[in-house]
C-alpha atoms as a PDB file:
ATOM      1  CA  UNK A   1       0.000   0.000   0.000  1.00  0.00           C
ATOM      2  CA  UNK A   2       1.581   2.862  -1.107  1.00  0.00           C
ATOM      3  CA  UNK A   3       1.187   6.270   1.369  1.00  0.00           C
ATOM      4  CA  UNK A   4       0.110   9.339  -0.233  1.00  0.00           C
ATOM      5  CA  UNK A   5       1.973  12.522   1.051  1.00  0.00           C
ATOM      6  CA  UNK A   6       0.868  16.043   1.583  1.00  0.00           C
ATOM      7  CA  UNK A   7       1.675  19.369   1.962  1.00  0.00           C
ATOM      8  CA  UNK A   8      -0.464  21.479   4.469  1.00  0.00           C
ATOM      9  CA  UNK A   9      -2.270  24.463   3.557  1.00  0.00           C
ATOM     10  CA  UNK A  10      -0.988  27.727   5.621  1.00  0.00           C
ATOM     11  CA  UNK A  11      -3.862  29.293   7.753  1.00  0.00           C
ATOM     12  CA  UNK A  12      -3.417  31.761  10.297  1.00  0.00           C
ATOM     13  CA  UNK A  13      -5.703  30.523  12.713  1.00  0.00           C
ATOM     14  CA  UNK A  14      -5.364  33.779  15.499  1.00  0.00           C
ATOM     15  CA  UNK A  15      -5.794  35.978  12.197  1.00  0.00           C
ATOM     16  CA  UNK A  16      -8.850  34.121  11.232  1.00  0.00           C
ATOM     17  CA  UNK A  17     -10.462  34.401  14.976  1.00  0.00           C
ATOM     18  CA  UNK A  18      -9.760  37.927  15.618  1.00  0.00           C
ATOM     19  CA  UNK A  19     -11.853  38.529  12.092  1.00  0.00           C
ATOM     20  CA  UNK A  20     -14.307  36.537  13.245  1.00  0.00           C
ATOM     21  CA  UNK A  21     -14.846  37.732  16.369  1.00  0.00           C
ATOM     22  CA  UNK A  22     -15.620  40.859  14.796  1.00  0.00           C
ATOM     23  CA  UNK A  23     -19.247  39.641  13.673  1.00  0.00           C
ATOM     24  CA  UNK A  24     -21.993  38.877  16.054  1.00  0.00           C
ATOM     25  CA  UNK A  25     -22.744  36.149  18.309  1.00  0.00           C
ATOM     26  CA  UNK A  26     -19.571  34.689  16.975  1.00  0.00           C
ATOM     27  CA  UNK A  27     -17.723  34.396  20.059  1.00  0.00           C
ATOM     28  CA  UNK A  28     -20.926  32.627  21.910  1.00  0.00           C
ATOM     29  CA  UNK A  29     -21.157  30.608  18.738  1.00  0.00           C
ATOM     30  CA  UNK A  30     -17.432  29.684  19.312  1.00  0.00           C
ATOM     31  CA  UNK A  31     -17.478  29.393  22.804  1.00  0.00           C
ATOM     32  CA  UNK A  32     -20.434  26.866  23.073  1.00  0.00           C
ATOM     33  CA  UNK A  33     -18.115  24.623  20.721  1.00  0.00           C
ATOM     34  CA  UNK A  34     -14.800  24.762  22.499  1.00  0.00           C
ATOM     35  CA  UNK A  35     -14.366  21.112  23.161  1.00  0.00           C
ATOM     36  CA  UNK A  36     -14.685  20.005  19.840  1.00  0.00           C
ATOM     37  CA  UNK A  37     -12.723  22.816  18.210  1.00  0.00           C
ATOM     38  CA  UNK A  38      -9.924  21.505  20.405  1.00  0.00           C
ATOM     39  CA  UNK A  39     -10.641  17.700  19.448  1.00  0.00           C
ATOM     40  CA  UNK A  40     -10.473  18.599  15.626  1.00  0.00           C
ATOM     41  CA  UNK A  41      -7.314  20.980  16.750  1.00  0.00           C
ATOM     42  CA  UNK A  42      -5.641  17.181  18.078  1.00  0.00           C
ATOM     43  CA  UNK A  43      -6.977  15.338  15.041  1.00  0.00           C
ATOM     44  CA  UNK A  44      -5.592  17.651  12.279  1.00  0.00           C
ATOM     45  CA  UNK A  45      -1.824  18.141  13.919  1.00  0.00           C
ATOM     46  CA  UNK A  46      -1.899  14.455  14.613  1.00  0.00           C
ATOM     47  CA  UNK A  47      -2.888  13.593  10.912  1.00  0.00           C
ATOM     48  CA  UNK A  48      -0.252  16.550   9.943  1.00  0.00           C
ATOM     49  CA  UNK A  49       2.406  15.018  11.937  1.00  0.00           C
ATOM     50  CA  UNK A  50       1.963  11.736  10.354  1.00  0.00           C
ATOM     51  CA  UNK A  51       2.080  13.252   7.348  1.00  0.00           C
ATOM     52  CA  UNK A  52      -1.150  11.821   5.857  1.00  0.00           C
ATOM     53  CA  UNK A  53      -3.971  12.691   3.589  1.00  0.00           C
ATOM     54  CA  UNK A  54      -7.553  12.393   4.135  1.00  0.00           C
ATOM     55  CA  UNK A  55      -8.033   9.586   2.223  1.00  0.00           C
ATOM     56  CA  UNK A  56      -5.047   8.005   3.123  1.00  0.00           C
ATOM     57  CA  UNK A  57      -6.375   8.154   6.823  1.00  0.00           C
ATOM     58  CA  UNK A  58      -9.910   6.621   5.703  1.00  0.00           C
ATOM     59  CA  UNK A  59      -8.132   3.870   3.472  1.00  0.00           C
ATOM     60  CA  UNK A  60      -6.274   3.274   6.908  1.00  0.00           C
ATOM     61  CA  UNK A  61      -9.759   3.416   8.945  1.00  0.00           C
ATOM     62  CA  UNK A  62     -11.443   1.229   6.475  1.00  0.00           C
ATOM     63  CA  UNK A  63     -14.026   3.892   5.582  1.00  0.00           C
ATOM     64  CA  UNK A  64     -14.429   7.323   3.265  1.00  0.00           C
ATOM     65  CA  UNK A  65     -12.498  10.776   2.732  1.00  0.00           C
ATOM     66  CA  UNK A  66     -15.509  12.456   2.987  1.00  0.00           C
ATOM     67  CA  UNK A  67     -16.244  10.492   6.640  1.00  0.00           C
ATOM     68  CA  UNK A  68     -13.022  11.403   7.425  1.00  0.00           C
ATOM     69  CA  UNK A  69     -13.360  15.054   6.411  1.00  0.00           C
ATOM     70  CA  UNK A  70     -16.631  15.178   8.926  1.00  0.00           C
ATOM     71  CA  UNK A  71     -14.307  13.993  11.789  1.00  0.00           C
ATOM     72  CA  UNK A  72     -12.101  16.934  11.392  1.00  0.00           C
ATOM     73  CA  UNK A  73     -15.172  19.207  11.196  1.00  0.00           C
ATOM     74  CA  UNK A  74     -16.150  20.884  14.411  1.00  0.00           C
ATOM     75  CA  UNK A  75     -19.783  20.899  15.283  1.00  0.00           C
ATOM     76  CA  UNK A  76     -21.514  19.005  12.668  1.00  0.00           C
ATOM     77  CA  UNK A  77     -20.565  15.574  13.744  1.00  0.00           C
ATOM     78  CA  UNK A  78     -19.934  13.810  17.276  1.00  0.00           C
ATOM     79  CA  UNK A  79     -17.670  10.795  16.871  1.00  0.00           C
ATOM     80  CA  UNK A  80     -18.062   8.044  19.062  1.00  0.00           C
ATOM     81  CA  UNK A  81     -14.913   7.032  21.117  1.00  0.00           C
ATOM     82  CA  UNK A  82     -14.571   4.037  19.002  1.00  0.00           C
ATOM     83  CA  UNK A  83     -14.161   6.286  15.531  1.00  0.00           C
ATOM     84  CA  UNK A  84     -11.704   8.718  17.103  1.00  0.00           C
ATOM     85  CA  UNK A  85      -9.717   5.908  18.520  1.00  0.00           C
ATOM     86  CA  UNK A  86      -9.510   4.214  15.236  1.00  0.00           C
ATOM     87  CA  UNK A  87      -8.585   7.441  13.630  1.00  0.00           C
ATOM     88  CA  UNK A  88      -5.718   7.908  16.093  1.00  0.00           C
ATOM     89  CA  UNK A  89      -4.752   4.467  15.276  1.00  0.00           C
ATOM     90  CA  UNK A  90      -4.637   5.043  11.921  1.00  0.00           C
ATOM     91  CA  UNK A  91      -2.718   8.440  12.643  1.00  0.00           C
ATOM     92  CA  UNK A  92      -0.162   6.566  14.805  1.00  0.00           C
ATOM     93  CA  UNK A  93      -1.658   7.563  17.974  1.00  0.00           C
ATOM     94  CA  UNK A  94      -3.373   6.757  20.562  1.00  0.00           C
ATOM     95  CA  UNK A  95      -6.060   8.830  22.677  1.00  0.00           C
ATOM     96  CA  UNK A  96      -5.749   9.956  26.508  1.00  0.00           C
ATOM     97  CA  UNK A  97      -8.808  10.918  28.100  1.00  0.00           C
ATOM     98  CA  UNK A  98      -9.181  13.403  31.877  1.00  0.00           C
ATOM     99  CA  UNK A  99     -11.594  14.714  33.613  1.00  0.00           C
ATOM    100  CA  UNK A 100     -10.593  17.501  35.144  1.00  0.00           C
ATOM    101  CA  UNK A 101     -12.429  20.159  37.610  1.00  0.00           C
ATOM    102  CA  UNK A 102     -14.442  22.889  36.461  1.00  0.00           C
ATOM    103  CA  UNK A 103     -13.109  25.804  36.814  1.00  0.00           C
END
């Protein structure tokens, strides 16, 4: 099986949040969908890291780009813990869950 290679796009992520913020209700919006911002955050650097493609993580996973391209979408889709631990398999990782205090 031969691994397919990519090269990143460049996206300012702070520059694209402080235009954002500018419009209304965005930070509420944003806000209410912390957690899985920072789960897709994890997913994309781990895929990055590995230095994989979207489909060559779903040919990994046994399943679709385009499934794959709704894990790494914030707020449309909630994985179960079985489909991000197969994706972190198939990224070379594996995932560490905490509970932690509320603040």
């Amino acid at each position: 099986m031969s691994e397919l290679k990519h090269s990143p796009v460049k996206h300012d992520h702070a520059a694209f949040l402080a235009k954002a913020a500018s419009r209304k209700g965005f930070s509420d919006a944003y806000e209410a969908l912390e957690l899985e911002y920072q789960v897709v955050s994890q997913l994309l650097k781990a895929r990055a890291k590995a230095g994989l493609t979207q489909e060559a993580v779903a040919q990994r996973m046994g399943t679709t780009k385009s499934a794959v391209s709704r894990l790494e979408s914030a707020g449309l889709h909630a994985p179960s813990l079985s489909t991000l631990k197969r994706y972190a398999h198939a990224v070379g990782c594996e995932i560490q869950i905490k509970l932690v205090t509320q603040r």
